[in-house]
Protein backbone atom coordinates (compact mmCIF):
# COMPACT_ATOMS: atom_id res chain seq x y z
CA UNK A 1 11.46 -11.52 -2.39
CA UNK A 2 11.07 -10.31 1.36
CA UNK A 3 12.50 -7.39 0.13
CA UNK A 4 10.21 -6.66 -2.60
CA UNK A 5 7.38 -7.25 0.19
CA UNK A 6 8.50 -5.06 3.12
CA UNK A 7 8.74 -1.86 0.17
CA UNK A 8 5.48 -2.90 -0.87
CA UNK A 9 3.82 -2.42 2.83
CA UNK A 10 5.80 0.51 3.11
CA UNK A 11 4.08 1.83 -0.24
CA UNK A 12 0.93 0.49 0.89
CA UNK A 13 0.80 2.27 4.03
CA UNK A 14 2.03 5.52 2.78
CA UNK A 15 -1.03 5.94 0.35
CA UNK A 16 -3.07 5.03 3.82
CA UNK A 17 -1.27 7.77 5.55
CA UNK A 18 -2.05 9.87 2.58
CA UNK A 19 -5.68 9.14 1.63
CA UNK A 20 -6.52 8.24 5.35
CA UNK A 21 -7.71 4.74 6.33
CA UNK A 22 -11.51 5.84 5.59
CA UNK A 23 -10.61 7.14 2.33
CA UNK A 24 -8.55 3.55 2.04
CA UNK A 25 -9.70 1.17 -1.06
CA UNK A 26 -7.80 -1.88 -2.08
CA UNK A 27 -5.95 -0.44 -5.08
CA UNK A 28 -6.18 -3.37 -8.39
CA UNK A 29 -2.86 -1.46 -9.20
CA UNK A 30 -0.93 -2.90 -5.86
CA UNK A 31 -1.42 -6.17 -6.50
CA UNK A 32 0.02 -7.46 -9.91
């Protein structure tokens, strides 16, 4: 389960590295 967490973080904040933290929006997709 901790795993499945720390890849999700690391997901989430490679689409804020890519779409910049202005550009940021919680995505519905992320969380299931």
């Amino acid at each position: 389960l901790t795993r499945c967490a720390e890849l999700g973080n690391r997901l989430g904040a490679l689409k804020i590295a890519v779409r910049g933290p202005q550009n940021y929006t919680v995505d519905p997709t992320l969380r299931a």
